[in-house]
PDB file of N, CA and C in Angstrom:
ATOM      1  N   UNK A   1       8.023  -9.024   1.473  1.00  0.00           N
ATOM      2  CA  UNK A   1       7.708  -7.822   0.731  1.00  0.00           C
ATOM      3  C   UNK A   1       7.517  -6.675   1.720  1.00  0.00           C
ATOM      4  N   UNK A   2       8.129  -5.703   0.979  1.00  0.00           N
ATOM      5  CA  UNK A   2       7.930  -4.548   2.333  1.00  0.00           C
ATOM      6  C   UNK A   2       6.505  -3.606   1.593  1.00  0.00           C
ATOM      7  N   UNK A   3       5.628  -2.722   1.943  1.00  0.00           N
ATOM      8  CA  UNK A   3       4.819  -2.289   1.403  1.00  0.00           C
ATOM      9  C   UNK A   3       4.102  -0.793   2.168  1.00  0.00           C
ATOM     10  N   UNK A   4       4.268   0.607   1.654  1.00  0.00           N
ATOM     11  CA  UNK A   4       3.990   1.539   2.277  1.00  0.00           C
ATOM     12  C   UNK A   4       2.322   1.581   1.812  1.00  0.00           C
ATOM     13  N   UNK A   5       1.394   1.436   2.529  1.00  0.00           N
ATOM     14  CA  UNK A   5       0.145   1.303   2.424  1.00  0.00           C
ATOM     15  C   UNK A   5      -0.750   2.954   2.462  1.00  0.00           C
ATOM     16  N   UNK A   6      -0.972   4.086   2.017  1.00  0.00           N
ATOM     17  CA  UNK A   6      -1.391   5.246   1.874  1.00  0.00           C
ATOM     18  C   UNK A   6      -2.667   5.404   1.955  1.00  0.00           C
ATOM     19  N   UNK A   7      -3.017   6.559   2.942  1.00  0.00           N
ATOM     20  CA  UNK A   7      -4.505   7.176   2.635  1.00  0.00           C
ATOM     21  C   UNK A   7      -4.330   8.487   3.080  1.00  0.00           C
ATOM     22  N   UNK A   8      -4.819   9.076   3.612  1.00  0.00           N
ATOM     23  CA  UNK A   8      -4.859  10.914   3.337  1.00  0.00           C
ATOM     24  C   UNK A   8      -4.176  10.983   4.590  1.00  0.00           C
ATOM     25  N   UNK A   9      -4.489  10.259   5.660  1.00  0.00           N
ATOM     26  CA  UNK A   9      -3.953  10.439   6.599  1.00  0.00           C
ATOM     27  C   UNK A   9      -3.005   9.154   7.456  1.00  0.00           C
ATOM     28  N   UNK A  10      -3.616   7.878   7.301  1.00  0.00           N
ATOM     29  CA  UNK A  10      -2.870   7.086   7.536  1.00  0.00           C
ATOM     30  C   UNK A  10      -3.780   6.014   8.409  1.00  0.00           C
ATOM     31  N   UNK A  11      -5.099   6.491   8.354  1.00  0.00           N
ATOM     32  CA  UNK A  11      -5.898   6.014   9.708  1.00  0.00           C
ATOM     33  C   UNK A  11      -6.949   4.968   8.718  1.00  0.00           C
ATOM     34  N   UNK A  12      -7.213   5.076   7.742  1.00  0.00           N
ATOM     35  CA  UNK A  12      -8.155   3.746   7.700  1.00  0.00           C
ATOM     36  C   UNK A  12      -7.416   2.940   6.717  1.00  0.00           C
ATOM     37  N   UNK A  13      -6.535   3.478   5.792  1.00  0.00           N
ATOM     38  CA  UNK A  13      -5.285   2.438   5.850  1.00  0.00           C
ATOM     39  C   UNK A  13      -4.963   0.902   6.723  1.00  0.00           C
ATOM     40  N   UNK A  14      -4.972   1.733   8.123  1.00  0.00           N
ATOM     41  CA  UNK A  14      -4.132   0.896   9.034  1.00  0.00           C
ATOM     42  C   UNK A  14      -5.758  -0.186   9.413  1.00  0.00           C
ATOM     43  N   UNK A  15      -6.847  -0.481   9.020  1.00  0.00           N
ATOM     44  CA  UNK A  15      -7.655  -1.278   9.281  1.00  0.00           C
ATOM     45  C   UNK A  15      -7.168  -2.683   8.298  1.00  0.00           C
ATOM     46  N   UNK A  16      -6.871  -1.391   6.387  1.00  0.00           N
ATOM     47  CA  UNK A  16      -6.520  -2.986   5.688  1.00  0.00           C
ATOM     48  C   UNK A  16      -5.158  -3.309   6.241  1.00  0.00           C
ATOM     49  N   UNK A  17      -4.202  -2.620   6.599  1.00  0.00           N
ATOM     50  CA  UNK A  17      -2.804  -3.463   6.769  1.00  0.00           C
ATOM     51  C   UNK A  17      -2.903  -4.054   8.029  1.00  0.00           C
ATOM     52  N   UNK A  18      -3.827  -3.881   9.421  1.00  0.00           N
ATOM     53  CA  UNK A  18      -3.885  -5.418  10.081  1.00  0.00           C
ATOM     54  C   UNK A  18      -4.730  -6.635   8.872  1.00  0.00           C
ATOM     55  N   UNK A  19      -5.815  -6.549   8.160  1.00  0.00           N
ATOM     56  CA  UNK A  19      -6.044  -7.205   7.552  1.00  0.00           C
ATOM     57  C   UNK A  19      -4.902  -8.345   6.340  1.00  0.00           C
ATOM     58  N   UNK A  20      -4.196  -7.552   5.788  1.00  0.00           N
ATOM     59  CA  UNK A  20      -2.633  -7.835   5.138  1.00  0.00           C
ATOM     60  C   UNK A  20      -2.156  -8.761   5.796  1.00  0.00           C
ATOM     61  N   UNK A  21      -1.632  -8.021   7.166  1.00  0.00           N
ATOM     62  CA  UNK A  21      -0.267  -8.605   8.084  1.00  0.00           C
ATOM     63  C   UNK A  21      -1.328 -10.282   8.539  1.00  0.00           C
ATOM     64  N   UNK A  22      -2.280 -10.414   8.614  1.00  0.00           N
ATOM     65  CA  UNK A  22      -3.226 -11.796   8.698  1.00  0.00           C
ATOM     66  C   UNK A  22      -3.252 -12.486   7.652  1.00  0.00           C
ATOM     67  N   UNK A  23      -3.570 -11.986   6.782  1.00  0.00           N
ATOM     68  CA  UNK A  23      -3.465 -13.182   5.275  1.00  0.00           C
ATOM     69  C   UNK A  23      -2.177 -13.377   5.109  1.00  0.00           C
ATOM     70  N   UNK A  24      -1.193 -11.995   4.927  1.00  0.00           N
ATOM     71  CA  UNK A  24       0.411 -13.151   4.874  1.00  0.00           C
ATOM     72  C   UNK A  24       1.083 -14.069   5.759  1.00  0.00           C
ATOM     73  N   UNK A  25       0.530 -13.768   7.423  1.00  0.00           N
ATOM     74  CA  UNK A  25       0.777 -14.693   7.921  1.00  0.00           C
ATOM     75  C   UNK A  25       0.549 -16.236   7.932  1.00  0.00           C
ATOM     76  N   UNK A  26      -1.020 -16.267   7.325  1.00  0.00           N
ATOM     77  CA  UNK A  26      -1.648 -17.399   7.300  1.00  0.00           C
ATOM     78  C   UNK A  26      -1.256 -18.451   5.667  1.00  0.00           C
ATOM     79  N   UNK A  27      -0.753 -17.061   4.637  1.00  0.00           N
ATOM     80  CA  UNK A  27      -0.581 -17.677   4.137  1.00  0.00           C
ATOM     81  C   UNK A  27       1.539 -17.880   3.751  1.00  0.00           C
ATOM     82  N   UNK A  28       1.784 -18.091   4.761  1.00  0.00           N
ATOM     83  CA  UNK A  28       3.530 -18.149   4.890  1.00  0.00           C
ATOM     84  C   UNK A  28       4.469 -16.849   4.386  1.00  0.00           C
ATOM     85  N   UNK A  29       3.570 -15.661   3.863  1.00  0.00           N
ATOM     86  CA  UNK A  29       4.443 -14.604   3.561  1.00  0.00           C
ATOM     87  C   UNK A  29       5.151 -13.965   4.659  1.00  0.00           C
ATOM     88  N   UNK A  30       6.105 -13.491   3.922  1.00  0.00           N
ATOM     89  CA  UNK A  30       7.289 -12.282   5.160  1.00  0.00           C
ATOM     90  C   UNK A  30       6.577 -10.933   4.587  1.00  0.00           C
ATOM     91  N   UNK A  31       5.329 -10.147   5.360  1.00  0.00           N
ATOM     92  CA  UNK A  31       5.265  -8.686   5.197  1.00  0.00           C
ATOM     93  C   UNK A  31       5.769  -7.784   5.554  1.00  0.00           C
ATOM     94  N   UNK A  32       6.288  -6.911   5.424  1.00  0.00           N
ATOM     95  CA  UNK A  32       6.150  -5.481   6.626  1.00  0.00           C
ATOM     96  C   UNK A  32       5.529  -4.688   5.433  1.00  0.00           C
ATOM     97  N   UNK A  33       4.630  -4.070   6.556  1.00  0.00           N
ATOM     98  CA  UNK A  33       3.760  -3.044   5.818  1.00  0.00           C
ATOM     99  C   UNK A  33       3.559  -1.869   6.946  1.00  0.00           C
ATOM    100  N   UNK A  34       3.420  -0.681   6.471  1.00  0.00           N
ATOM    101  CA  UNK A  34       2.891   0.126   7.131  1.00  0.00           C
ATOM    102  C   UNK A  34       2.505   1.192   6.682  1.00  0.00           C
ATOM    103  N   UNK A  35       0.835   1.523   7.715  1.00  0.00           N
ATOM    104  CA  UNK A  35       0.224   2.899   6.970  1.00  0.00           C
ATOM    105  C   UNK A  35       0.406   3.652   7.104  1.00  0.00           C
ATOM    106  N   UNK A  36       0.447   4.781   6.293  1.00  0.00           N
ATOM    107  CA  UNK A  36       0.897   6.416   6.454  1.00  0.00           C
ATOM    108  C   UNK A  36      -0.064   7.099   5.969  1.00  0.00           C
ATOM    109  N   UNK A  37       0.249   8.278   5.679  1.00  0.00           N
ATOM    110  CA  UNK A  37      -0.119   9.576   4.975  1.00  0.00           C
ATOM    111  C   UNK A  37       0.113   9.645   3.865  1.00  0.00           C
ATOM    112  N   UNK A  38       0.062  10.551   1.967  1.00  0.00           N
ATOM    113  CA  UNK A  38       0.531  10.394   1.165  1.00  0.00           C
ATOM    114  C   UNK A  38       1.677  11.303   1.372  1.00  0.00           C
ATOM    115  N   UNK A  39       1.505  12.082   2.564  1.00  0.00           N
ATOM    116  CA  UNK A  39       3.108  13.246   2.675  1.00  0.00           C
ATOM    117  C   UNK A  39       4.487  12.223   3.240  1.00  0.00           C
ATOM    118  N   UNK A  40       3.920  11.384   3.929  1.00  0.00           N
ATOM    119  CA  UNK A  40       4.967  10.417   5.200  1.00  0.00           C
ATOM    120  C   UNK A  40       5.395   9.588   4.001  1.00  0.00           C
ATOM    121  N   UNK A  41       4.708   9.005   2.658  1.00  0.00           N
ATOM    122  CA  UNK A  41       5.371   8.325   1.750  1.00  0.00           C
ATOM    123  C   UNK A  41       6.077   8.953   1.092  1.00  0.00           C
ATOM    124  N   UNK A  42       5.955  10.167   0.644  1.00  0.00           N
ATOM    125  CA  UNK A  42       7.475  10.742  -0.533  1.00  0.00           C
ATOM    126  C   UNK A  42       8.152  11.044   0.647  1.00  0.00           C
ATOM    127  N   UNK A  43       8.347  11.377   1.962  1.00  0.00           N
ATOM    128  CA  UNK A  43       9.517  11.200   2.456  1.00  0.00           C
ATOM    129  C   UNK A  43      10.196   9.746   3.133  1.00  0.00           C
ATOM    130  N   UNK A  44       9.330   8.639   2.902  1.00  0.00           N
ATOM    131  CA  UNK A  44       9.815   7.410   3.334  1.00  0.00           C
ATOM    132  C   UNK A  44      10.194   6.134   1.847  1.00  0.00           C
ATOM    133  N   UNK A  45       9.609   6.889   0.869  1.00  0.00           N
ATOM    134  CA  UNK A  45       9.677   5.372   0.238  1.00  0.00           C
ATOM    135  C   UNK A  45      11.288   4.949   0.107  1.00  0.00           C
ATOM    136  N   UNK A  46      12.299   6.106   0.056  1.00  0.00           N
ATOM    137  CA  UNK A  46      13.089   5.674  -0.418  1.00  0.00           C
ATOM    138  C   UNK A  46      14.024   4.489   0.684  1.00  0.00           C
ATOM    139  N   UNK A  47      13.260   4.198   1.822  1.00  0.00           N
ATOM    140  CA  UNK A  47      13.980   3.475   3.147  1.00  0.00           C
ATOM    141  C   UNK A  47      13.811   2.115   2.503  1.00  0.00           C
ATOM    142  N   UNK A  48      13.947   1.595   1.217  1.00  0.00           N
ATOM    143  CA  UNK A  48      13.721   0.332   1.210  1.00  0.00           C
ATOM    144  C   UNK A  48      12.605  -0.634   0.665  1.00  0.00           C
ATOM    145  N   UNK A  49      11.576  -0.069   0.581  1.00  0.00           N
ATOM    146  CA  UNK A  49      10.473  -0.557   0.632  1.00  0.00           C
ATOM    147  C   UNK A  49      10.242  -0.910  -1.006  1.00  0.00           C
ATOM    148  N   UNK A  50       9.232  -2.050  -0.922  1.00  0.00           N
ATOM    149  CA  UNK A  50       9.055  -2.115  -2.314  1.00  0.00           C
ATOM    150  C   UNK A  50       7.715  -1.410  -3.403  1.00  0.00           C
ATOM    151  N   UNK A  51       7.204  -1.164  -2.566  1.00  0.00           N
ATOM    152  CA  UNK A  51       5.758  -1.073  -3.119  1.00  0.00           C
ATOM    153  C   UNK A  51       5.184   0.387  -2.898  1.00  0.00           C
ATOM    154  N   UNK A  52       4.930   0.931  -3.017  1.00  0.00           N
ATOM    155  CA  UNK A  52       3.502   1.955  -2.658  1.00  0.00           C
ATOM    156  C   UNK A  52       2.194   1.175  -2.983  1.00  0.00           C
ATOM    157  N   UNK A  53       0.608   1.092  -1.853  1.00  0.00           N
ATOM    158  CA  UNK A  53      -0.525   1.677  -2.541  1.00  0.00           C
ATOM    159  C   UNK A  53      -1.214   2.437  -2.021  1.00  0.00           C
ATOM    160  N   UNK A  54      -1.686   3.266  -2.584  1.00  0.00           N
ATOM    161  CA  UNK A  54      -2.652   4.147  -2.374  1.00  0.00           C
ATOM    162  C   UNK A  54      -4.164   3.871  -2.080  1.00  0.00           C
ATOM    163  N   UNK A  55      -4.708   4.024  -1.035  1.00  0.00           N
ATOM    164  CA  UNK A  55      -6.222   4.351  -0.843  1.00  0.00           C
ATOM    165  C   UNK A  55      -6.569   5.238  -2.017  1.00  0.00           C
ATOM    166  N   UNK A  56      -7.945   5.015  -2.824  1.00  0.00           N
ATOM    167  CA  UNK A  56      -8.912   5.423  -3.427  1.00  0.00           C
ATOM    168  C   UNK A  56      -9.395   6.899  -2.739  1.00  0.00           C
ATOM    169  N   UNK A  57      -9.604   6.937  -1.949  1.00  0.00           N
ATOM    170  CA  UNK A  57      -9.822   8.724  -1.681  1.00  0.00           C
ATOM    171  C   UNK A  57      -8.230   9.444  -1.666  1.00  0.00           C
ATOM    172  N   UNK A  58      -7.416   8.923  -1.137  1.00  0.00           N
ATOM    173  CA  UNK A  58      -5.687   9.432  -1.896  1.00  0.00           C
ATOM    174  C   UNK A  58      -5.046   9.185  -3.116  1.00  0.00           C
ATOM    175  N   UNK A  59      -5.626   8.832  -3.943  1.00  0.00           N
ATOM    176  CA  UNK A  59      -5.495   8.367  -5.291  1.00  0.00           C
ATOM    177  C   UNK A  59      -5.203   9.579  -6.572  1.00  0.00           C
ATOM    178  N   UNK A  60      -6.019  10.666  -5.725  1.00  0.00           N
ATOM    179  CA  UNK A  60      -5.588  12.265  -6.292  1.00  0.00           C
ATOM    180  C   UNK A  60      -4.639  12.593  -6.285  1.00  0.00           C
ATOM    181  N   UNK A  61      -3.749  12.362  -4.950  1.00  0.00           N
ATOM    182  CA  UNK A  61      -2.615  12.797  -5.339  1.00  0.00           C
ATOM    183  C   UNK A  61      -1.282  12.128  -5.716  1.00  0.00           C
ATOM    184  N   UNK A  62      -1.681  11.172  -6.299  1.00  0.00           N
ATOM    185  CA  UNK A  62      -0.883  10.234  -6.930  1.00  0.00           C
ATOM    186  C   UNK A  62       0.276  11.085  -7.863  1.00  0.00           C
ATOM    187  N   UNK A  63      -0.550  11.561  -8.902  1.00  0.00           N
ATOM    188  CA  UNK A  63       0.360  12.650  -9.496  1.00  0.00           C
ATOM    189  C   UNK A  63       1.626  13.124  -9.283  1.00  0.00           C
ATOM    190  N   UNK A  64       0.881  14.261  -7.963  1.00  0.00           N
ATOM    191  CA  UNK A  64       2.121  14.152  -7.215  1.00  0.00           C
ATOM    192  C   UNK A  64       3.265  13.451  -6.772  1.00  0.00           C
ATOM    193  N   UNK A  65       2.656  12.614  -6.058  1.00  0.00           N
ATOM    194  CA  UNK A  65       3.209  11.925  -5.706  1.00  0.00           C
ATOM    195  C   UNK A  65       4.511  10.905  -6.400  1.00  0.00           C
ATOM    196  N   UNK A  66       4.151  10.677  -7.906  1.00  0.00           N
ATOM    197  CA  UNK A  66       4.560   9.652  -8.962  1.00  0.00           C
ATOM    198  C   UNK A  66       5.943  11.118  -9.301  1.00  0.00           C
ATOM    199  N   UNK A  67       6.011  12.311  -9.129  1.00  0.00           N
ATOM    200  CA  UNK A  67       7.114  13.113  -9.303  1.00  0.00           C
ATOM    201  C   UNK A  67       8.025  12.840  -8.449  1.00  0.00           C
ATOM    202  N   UNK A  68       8.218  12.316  -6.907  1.00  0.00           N
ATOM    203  CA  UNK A  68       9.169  12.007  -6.001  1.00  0.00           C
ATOM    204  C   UNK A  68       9.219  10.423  -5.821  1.00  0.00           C
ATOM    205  N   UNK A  69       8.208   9.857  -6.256  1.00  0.00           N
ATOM    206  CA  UNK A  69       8.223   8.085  -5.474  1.00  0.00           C
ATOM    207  C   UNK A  69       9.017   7.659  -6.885  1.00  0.00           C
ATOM    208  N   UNK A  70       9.617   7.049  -6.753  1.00  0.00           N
ATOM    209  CA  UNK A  70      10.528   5.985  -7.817  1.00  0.00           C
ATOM    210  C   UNK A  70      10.689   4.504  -7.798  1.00  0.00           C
ATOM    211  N   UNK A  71       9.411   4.417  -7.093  1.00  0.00           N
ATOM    212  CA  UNK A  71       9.522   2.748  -6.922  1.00  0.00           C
ATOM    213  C   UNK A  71       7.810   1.962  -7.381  1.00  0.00           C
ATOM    214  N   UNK A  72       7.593   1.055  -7.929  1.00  0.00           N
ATOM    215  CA  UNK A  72       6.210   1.170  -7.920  1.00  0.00           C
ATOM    216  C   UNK A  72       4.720   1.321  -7.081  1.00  0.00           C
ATOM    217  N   UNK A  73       3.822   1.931  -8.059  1.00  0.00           N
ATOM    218  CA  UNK A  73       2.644   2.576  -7.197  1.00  0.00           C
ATOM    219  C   UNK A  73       1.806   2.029  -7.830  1.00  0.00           C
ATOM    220  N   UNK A  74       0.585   2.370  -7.254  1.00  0.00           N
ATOM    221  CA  UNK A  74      -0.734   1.425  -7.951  1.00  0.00           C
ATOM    222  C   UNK A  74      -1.755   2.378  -6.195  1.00  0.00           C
ATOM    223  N   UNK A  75      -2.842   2.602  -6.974  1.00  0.00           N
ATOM    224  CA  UNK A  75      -4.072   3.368  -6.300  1.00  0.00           C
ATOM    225  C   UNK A  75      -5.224   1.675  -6.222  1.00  0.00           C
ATOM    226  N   UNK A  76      -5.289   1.564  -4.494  1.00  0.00           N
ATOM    227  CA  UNK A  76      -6.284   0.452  -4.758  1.00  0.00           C
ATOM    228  C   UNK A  76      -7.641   0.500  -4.819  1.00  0.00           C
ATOM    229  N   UNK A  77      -7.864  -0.827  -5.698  1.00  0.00           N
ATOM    230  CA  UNK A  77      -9.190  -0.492  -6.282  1.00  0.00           C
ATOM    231  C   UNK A  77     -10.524  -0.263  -5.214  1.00  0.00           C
ATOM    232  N   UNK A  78     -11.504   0.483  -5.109  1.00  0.00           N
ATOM    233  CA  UNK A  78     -12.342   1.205  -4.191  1.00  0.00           C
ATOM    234  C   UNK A  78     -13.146  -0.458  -3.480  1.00  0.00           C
ATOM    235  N   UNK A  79     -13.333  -1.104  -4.345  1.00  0.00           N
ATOM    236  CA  UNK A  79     -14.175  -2.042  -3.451  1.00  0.00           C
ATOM    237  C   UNK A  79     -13.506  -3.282  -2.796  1.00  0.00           C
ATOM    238  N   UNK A  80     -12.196  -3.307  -3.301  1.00  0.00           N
ATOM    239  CA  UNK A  80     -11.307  -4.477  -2.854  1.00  0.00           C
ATOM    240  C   UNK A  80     -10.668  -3.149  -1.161  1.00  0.00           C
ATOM    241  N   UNK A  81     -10.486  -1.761  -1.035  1.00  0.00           N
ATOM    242  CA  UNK A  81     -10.406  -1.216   0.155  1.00  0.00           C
ATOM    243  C   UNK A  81     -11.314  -1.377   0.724  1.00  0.00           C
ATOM    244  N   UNK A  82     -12.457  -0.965   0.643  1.00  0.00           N
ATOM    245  CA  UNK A  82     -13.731  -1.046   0.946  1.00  0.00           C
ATOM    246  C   UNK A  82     -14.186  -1.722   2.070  1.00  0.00           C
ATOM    247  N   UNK A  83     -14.298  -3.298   1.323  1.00  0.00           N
ATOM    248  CA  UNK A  83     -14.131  -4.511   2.090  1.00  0.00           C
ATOM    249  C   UNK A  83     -13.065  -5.149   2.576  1.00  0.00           C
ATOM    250  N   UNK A  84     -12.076  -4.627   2.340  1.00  0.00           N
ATOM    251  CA  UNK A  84     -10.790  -4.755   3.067  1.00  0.00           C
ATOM    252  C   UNK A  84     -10.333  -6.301   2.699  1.00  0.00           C
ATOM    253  N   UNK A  85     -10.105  -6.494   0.816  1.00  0.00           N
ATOM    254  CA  UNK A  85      -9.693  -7.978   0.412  1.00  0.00           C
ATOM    255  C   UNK A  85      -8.831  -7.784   0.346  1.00  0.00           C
ATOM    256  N   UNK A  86      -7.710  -8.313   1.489  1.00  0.00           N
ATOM    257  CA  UNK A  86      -6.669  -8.399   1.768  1.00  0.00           C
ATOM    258  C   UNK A  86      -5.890  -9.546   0.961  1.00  0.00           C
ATOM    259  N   UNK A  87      -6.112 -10.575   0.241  1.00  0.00           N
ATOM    260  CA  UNK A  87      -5.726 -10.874  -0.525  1.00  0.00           C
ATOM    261  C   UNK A  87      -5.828 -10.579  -2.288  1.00  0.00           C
ATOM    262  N   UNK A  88      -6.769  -9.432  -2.249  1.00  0.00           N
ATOM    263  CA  UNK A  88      -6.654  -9.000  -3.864  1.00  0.00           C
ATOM    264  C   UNK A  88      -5.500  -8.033  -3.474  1.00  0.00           C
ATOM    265  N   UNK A  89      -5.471  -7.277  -2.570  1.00  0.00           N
ATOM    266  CA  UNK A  89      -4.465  -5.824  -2.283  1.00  0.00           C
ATOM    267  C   UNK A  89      -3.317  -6.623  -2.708  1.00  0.00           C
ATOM    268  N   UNK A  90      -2.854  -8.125  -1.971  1.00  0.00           N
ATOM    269  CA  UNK A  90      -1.536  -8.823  -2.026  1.00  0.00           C
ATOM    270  C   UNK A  90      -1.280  -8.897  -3.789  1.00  0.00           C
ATOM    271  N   UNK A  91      -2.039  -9.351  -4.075  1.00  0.00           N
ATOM    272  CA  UNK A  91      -1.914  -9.647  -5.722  1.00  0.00           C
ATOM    273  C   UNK A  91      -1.433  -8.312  -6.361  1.00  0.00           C
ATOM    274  N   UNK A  92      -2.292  -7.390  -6.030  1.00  0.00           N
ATOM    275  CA  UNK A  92      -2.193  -6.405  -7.022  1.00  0.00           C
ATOM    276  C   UNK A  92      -0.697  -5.989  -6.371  1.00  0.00           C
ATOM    277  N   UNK A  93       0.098  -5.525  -5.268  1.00  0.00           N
ATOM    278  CA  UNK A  93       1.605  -5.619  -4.429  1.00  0.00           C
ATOM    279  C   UNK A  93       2.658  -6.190  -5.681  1.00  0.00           C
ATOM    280  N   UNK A  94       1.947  -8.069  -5.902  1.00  0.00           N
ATOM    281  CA  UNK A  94       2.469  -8.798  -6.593  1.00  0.00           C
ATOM    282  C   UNK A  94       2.744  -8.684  -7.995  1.00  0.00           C
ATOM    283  N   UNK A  95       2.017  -7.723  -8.411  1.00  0.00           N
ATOM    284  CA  UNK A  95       1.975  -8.036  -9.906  1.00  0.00           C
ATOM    285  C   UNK A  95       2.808  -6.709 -10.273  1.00  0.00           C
ATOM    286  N   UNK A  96       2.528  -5.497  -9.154  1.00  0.00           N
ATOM    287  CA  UNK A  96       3.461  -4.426  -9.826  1.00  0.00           C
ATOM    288  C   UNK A  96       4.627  -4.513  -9.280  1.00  0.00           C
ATOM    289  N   UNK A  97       4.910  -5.467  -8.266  1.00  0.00           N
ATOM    290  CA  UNK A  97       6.686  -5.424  -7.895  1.00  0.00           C
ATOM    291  C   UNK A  97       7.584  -6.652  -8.956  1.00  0.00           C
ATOM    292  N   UNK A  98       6.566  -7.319  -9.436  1.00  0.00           N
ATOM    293  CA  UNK A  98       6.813  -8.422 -10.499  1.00  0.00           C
ATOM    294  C   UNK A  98       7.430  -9.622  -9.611  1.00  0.00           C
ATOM    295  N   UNK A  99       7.103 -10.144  -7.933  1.00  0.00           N
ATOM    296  CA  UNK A  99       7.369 -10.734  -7.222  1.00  0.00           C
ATOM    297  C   UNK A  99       6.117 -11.874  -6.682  1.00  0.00           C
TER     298      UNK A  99
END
């Protein structure tokens, strides 16, 4: 699964997607994920990727965002970022790519 991981800027993002890239390893998944900005995603989603999610403090501009992204999105939920449950984030990946 490929997965563009979003927060305002791209920086505490990248705490859950080392968290991610560890649970799919451990648990036999193929990830690539990587964190950005919500600006670096409407100009990247279209490279392929399957997924958008959004950090909870970037979740505002989803809106926006849902006018250029054409692939599915989902804003993650504040306490599964929070604590960084890297296997609820996978599920919720799972359930909106229908994979």
């Amino acid at each position: 699964m490929r997965i563009l991981l979003c927060c305002a800027g791209g920086l505490s993002s990248s705490i859950l997607m080392k968290k991610m890239k560890s649970w799919a390893a451990s648990h036999g998944e193929d990830l690539e994920i990587v964190a950005m900005g919500t600006g670096e995603a409407i100009e990247q989603w279209s490279n392929g990727w399957d997924c958008v999610l959004v950090a909870p403090q970037a979740s505002y501009r989803m809106d926006d965002m849902e006018k250029e992204i054409q692939i599915p999105m989902e804003a993650i939920p504040s306490l599964d970022y929070a604590i960084g449950d890297a296997e609820k984030v996978m599920k919720l990946a799972h359930k909106i790519t229908n994979q």
